[in-house]
C-alpha atoms as a PDB file:
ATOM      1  CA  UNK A   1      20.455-106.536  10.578  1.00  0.00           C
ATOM      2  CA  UNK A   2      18.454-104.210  12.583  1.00  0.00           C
ATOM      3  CA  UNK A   3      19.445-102.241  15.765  1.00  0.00           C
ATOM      4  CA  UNK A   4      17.887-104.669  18.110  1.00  0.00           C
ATOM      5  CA  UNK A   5      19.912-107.250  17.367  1.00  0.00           C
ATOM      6  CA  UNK A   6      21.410-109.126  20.327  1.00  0.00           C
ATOM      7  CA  UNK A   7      24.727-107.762  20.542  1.00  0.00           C
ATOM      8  CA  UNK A   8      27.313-110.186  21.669  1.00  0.00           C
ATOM      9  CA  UNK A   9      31.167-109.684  22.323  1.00  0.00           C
ATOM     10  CA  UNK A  10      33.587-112.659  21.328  1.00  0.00           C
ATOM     11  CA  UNK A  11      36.674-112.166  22.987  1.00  0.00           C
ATOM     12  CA  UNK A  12      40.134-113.526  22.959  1.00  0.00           C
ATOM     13  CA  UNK A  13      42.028-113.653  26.255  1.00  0.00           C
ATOM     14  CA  UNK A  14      45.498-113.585  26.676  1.00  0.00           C
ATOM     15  CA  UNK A  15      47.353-110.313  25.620  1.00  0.00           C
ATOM     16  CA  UNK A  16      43.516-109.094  24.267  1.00  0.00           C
ATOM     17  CA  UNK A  17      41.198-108.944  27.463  1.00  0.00           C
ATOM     18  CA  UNK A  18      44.269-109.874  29.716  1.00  0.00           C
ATOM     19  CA  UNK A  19      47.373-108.394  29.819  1.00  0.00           C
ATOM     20  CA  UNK A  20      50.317-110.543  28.108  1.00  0.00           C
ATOM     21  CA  UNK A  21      52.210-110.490  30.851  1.00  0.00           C
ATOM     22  CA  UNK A  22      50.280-110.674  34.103  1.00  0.00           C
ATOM     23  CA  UNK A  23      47.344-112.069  32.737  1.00  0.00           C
ATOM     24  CA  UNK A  24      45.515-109.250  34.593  1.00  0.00           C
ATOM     25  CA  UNK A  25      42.528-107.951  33.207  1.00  0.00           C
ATOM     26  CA  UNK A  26      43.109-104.916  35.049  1.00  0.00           C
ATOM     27  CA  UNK A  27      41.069-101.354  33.388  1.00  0.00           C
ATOM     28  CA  UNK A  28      38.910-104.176  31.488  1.00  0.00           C
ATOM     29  CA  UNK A  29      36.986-105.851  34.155  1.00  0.00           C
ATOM     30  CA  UNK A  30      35.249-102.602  34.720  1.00  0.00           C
ATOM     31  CA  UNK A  31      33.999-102.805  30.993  1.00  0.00           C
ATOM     32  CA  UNK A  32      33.101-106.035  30.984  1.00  0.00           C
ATOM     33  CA  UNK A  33      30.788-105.783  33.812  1.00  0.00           C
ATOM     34  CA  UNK A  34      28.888-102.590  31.817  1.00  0.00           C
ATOM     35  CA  UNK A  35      28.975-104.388  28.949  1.00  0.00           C
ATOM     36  CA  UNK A  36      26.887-107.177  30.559  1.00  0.00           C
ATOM     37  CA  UNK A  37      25.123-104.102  32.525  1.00  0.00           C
ATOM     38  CA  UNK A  38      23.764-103.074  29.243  1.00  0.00           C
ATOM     39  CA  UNK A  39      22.679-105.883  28.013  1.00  0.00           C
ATOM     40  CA  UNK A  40      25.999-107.623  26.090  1.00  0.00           C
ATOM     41  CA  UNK A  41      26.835-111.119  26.418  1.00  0.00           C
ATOM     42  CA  UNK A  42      30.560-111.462  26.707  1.00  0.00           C
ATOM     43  CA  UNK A  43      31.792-114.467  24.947  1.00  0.00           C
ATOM     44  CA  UNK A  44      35.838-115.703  25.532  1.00  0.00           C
ATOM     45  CA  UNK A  45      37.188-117.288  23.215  1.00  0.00           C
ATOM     46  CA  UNK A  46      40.892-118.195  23.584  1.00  0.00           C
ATOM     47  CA  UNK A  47      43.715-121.416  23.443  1.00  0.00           C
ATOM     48  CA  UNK A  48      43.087-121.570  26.986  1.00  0.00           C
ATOM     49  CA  UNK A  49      42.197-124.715  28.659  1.00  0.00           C
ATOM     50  CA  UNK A  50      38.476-125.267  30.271  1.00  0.00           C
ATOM     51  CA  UNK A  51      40.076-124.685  33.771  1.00  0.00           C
ATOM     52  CA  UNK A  52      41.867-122.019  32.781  1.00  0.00           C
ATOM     53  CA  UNK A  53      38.880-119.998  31.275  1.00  0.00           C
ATOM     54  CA  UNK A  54      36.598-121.196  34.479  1.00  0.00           C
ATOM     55  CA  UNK A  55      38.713-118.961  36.415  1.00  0.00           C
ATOM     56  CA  UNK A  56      39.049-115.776  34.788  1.00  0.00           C
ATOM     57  CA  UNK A  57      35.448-115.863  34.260  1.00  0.00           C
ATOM     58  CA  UNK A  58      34.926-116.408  37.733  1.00  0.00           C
ATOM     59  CA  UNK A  59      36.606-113.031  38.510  1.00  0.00           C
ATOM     60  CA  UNK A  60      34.873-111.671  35.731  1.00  0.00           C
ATOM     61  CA  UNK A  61      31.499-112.429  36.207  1.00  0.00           C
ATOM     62  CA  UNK A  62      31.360-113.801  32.987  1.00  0.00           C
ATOM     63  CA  UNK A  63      28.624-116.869  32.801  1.00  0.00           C
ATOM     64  CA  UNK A  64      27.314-118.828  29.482  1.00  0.00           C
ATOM     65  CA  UNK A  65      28.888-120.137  26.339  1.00  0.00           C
ATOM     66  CA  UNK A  66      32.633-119.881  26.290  1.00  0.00           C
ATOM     67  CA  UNK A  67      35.332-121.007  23.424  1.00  0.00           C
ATOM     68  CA  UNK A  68      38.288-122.925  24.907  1.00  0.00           C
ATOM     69  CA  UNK A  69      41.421-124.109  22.868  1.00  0.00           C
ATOM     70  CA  UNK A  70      41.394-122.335  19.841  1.00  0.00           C
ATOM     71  CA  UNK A  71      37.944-123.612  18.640  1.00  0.00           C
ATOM     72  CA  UNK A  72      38.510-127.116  19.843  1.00  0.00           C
ATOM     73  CA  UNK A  73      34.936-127.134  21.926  1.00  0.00           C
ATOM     74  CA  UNK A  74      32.213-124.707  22.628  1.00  0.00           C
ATOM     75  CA  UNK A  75      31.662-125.223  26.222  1.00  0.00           C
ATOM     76  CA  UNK A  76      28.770-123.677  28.591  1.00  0.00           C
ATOM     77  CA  UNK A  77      28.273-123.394  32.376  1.00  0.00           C
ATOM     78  CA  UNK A  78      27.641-127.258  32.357  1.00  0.00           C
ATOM     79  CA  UNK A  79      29.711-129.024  30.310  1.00  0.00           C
ATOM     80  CA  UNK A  80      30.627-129.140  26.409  1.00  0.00           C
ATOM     81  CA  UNK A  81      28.081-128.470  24.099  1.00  0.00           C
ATOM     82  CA  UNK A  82      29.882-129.071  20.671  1.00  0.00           C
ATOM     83  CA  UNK A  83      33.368-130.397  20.062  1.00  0.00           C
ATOM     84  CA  UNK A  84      35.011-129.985  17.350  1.00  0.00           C
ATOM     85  CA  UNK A  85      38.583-131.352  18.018  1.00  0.00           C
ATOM     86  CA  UNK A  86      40.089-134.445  18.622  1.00  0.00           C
ATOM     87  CA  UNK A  87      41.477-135.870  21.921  1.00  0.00           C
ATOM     88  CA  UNK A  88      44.687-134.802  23.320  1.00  0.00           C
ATOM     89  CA  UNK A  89      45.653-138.314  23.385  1.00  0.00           C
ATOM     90  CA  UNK A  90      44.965-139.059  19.772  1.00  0.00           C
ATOM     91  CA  UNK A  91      46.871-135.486  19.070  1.00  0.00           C
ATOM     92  CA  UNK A  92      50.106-136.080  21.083  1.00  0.00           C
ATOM     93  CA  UNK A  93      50.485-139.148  19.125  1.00  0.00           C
ATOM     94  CA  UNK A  94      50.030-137.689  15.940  1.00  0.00           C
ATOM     95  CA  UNK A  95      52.750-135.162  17.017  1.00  0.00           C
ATOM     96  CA  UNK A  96      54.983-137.752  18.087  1.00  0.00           C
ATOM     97  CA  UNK A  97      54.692-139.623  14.546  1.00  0.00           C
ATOM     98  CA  UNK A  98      55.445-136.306  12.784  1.00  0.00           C
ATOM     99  CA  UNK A  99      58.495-135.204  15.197  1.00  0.00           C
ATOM    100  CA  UNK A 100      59.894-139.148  14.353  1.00  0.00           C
ATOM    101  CA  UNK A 101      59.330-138.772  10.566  1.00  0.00           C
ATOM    102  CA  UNK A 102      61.178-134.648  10.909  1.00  0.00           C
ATOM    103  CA  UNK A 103      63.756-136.396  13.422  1.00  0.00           C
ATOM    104  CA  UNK A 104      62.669-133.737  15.687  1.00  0.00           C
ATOM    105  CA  UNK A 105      63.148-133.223  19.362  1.00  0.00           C
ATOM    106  CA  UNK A 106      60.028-131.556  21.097  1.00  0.00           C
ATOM    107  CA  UNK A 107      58.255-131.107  24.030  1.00  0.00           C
ATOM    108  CA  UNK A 108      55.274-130.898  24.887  1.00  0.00           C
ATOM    109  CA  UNK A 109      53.974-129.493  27.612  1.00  0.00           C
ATOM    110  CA  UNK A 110      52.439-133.760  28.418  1.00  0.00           C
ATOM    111  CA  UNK A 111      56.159-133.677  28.422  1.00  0.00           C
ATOM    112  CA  UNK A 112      56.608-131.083  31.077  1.00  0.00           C
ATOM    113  CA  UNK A 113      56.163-131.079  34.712  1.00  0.00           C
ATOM    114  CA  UNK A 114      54.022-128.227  35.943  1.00  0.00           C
ATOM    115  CA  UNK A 115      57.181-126.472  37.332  1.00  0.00           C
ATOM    116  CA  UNK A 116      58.413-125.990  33.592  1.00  0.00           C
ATOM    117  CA  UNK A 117      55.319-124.828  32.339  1.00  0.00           C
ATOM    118  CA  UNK A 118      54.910-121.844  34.535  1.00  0.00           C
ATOM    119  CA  UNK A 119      58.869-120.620  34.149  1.00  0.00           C
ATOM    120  CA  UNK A 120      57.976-121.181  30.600  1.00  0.00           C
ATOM    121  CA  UNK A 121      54.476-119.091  30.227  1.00  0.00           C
ATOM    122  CA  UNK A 122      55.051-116.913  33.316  1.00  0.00           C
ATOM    123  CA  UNK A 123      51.959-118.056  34.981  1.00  0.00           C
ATOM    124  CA  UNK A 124      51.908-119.183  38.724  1.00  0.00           C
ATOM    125  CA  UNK A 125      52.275-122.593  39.908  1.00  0.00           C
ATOM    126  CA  UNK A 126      48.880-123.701  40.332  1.00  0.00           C
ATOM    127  CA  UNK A 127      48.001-121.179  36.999  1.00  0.00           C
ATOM    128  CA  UNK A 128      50.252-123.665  35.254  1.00  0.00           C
ATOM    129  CA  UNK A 129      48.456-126.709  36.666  1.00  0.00           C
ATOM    130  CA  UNK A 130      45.326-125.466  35.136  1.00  0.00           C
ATOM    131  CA  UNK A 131      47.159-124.958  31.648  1.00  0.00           C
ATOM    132  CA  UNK A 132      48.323-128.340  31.389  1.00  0.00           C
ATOM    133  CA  UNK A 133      44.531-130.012  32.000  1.00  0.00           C
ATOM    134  CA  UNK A 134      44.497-129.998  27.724  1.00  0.00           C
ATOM    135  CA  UNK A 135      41.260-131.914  26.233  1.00  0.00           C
ATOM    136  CA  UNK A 136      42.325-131.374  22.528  1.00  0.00           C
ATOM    137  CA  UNK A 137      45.483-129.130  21.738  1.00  0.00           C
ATOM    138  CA  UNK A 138      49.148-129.307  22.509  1.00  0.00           C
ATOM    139  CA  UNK A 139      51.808-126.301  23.112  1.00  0.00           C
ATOM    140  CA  UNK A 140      54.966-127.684  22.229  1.00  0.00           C
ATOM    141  CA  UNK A 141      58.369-126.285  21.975  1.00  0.00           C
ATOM    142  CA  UNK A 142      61.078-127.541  19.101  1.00  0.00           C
ATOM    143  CA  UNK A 143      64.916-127.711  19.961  1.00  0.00           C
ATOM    144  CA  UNK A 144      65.793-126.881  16.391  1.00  0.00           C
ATOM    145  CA  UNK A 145      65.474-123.052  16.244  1.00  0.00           C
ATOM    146  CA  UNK A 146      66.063-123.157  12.872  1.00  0.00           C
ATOM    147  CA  UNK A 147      63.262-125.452  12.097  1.00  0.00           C
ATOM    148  CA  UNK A 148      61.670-124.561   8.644  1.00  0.00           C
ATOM    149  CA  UNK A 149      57.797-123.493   9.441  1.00  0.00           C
ATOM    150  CA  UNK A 150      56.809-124.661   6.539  1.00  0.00           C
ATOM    151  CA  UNK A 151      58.282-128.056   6.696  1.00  0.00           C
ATOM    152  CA  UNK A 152      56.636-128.715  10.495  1.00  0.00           C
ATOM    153  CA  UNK A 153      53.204-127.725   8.964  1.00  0.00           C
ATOM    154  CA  UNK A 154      53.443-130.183   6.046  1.00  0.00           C
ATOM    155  CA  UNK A 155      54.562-132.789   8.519  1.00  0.00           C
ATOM    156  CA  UNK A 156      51.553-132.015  10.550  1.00  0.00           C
ATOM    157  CA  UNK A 157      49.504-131.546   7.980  1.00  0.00           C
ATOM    158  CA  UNK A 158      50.588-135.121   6.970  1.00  0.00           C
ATOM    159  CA  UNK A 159      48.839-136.666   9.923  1.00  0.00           C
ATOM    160  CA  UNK A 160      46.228-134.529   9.892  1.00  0.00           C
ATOM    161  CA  UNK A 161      47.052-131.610  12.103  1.00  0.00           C
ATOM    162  CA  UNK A 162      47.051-127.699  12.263  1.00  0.00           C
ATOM    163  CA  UNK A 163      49.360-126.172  13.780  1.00  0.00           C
ATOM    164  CA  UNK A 164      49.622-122.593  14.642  1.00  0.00           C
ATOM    165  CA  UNK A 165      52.248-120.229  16.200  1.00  0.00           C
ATOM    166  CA  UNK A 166      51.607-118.263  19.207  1.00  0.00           C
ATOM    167  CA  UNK A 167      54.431-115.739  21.273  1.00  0.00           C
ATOM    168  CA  UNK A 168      56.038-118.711  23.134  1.00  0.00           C
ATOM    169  CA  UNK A 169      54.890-121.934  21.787  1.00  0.00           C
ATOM    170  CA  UNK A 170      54.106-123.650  18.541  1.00  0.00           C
ATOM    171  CA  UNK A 171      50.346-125.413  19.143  1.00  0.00           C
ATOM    172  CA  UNK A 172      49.116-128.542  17.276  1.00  0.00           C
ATOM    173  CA  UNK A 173      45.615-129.085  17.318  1.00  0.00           C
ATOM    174  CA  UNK A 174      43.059-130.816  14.751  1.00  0.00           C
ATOM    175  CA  UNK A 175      41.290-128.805  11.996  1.00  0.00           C
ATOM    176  CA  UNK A 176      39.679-126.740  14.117  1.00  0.00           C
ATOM    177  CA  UNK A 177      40.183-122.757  14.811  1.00  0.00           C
ATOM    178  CA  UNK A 178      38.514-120.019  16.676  1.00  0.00           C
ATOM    179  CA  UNK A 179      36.256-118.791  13.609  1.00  0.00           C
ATOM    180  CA  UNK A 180      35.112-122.485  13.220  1.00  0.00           C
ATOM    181  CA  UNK A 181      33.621-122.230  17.294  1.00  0.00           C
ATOM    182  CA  UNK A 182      32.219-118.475  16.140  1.00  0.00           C
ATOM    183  CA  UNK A 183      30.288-120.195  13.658  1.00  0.00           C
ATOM    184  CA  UNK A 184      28.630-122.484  16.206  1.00  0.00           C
ATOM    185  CA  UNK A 185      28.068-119.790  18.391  1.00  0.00           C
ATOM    186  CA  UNK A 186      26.311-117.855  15.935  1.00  0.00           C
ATOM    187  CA  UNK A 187      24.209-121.432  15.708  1.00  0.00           C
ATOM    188  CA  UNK A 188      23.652-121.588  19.100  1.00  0.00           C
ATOM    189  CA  UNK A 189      23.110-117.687  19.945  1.00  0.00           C
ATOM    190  CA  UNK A 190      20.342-117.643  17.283  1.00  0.00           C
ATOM    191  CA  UNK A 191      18.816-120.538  18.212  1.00  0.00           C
ATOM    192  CA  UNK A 192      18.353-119.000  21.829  1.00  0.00           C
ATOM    193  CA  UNK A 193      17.436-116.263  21.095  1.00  0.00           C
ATOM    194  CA  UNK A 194      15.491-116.906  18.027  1.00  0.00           C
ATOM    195  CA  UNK A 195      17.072-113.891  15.720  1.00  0.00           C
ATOM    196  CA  UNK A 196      20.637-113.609  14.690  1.00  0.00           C
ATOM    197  CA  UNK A 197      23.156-111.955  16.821  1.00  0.00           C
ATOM    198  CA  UNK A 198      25.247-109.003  15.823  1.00  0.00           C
ATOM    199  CA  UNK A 199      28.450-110.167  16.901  1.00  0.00           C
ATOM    200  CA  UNK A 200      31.561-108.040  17.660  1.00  0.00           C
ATOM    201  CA  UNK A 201      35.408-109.753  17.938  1.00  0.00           C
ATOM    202  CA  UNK A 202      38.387-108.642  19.993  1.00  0.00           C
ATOM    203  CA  UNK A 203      41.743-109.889  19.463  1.00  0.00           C
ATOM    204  CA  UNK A 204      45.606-109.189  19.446  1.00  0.00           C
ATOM    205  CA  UNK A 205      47.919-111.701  17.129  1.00  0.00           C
ATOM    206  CA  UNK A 206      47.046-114.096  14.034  1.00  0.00           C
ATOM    207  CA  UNK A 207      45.185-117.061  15.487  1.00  0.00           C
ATOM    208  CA  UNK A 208      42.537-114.167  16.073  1.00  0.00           C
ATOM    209  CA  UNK A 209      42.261-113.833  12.601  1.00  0.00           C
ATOM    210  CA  UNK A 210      39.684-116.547  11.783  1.00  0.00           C
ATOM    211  CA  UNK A 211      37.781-115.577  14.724  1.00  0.00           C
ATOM    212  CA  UNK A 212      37.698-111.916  13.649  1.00  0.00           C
ATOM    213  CA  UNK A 213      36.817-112.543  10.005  1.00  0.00           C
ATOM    214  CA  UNK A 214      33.914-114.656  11.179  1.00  0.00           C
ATOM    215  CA  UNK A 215      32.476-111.861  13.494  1.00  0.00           C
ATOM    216  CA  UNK A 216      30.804-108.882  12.014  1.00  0.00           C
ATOM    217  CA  UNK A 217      32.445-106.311  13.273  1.00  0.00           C
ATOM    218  CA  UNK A 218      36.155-107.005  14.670  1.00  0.00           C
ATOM    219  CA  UNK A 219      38.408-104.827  16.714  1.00  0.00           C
ATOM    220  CA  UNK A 220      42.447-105.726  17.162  1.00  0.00           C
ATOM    221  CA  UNK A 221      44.308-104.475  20.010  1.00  0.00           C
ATOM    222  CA  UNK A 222      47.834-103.670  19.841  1.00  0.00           C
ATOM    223  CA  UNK A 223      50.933-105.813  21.006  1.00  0.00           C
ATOM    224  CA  UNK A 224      52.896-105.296  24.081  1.00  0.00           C
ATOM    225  CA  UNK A 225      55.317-103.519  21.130  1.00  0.00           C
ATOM    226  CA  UNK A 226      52.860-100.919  20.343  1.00  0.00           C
ATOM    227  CA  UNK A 227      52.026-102.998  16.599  1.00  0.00           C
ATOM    228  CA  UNK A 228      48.988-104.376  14.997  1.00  0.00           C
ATOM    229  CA  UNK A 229      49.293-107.502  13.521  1.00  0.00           C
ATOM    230  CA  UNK A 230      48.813-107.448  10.213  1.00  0.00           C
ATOM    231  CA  UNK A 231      46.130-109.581   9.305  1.00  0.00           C
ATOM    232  CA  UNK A 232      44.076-110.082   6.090  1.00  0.00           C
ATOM    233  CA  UNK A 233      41.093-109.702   7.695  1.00  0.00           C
ATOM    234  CA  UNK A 234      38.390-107.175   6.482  1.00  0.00           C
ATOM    235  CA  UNK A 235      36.757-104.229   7.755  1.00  0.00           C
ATOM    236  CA  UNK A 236      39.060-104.074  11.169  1.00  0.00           C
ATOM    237  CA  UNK A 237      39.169-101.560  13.690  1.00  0.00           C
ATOM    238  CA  UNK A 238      42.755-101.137  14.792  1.00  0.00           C
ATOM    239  CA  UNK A 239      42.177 -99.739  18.146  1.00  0.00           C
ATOM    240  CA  UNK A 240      44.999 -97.514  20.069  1.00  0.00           C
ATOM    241  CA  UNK A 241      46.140 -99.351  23.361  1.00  0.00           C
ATOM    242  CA  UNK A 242      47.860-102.305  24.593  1.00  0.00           C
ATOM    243  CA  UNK A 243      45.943-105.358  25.814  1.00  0.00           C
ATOM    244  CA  UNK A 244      43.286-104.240  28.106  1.00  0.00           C
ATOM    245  CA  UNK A 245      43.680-100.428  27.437  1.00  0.00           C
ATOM    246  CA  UNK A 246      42.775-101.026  23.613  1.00  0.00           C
ATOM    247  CA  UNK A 247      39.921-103.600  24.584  1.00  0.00           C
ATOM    248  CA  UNK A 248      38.666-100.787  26.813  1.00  0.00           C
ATOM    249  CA  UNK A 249      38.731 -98.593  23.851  1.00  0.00           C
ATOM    250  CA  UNK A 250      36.745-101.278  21.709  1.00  0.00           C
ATOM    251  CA  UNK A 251      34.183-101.805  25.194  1.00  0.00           C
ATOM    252  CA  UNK A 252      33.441 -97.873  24.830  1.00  0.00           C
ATOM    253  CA  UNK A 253      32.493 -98.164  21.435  1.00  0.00           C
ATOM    254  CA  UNK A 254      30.291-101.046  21.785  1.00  0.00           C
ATOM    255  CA  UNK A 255      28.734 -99.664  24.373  1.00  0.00           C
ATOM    256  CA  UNK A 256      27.551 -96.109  23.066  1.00  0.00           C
ATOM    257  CA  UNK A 257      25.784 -98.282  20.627  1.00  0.00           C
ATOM    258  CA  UNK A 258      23.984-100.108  23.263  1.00  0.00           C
ATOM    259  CA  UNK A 259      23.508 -96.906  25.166  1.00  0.00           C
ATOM    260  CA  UNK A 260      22.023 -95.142  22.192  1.00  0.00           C
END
């Protein structure tokens, strides 16, 4: 690939470009606007919901293709351009049938008034209105704390669903994840721009990890504990800061390749 590749920069959100607990993109915002100064396209690419994403990359300044929902659609400025999941309809039900065939008791947040959802996630009232407009995944909570993972999975699995496991919810979603939505942005990216793009990946926790083995060159943040996750991905940079401060870190690096 030579140096004059587009250079694009597929980013998760939450605890990555934001901060886990404000959802602040605070040092960050600064980079992102060089980034796109220079010539980057900034890509996000996180289990947030359409509306959700529409806002932070409002205050960004971030326009073009975005990922929303762990892979579940690639969306642009005007609407979806490829989906890849199923509807949330047809995915609460399958839920439902697995949490009757476990004897589970779960909730949803279809289940939860918008009230719940922000004391749950943190987020402000009218954040948490934007969370629960789902197209294709659900964050559910179980009651049983001493569920067996790998007996919900099979259960899911059993009507066709992933699921995956974030800080404060379980997610079910189709088969679908973020490095599945990479691989149609790498589609779509060449096709624009009619040469394939050199793609960089920031993340923080494991449902990164598909999205950062897809990329070319990925970057992991640390944890509001100061950790890397450990994930089997190859080739990654483990970069020192928290959040924002590490994705700053990774922003510096990208750019004194664009700047050279």
């Amino acid at each position: 690939m030579g140096a004059t590749a587009p250079i694009v920069v597929v980013t998760d959100l939450d605890g990555t470009l934001l901060d886990n607990d404000t959802y602040a993109a605070g040092p960050a915002a600064v980079k992102v606007t060089a980034l796109q100064d220079a010539g980057a396209r900034v890509v996000c690419c996180s289990a947030k919901t359409r509306a959700e994403q529409q806002v932070h990359r409002r205050d960004l300044g971030i326009a073009g293709l975005f990922v929303i929902e762990n892979g579940a659609a690639v969306h642009d400025d005007d609407g979806p351009v490829r989906v890849l999941g199923l509807t949330y309809r047809d995915v609460r039900a399958r839920l439902r049938s697995a949490a009757t065939q476990l004897g589970l008791t779960l909730r949803g947040f279809g289940d939860m008034d918008v009230l719940e959802v922000a004391d749950r996630t943190l987020l402000s009232v009218d954040a948490a209105g934007r969370a629960k407009e789902r197209e294709h995944t659900e964050p559910f909570v179980v009651d049983d704390l001493d569920l067996d993972e790998t007996v919900l999975r099979s259960a899911l699995d059993a009507v066709d669903l992933d699921l995956q496991r974030g800080a404060r919810f379980w997610t079910a979603s189709g088969r679908h994840d973020k490095g599945t939505a990479v691989a149609v942005l790498r589609e779509l990216l060449t096709n624009e721009r009619h040469g394939r793009p050199l793609l960089y990946g920031l993340g923080d926790t494991y449902n990164d990890a598909a999205m950062l083995a897809a990329v070319d060159v990925p970057m992991l943040v640390q944890r509001p504990d100061g950790t890397w996750a450990d994930l089997d991905v190859s080739g990654v940079t483990h970069l020192d800061g928290i959040g924002p401060v590490g994705w700053c870190q990774g922003a510096d690096a990208i750019l004194a390749t664009l700047c050279t």
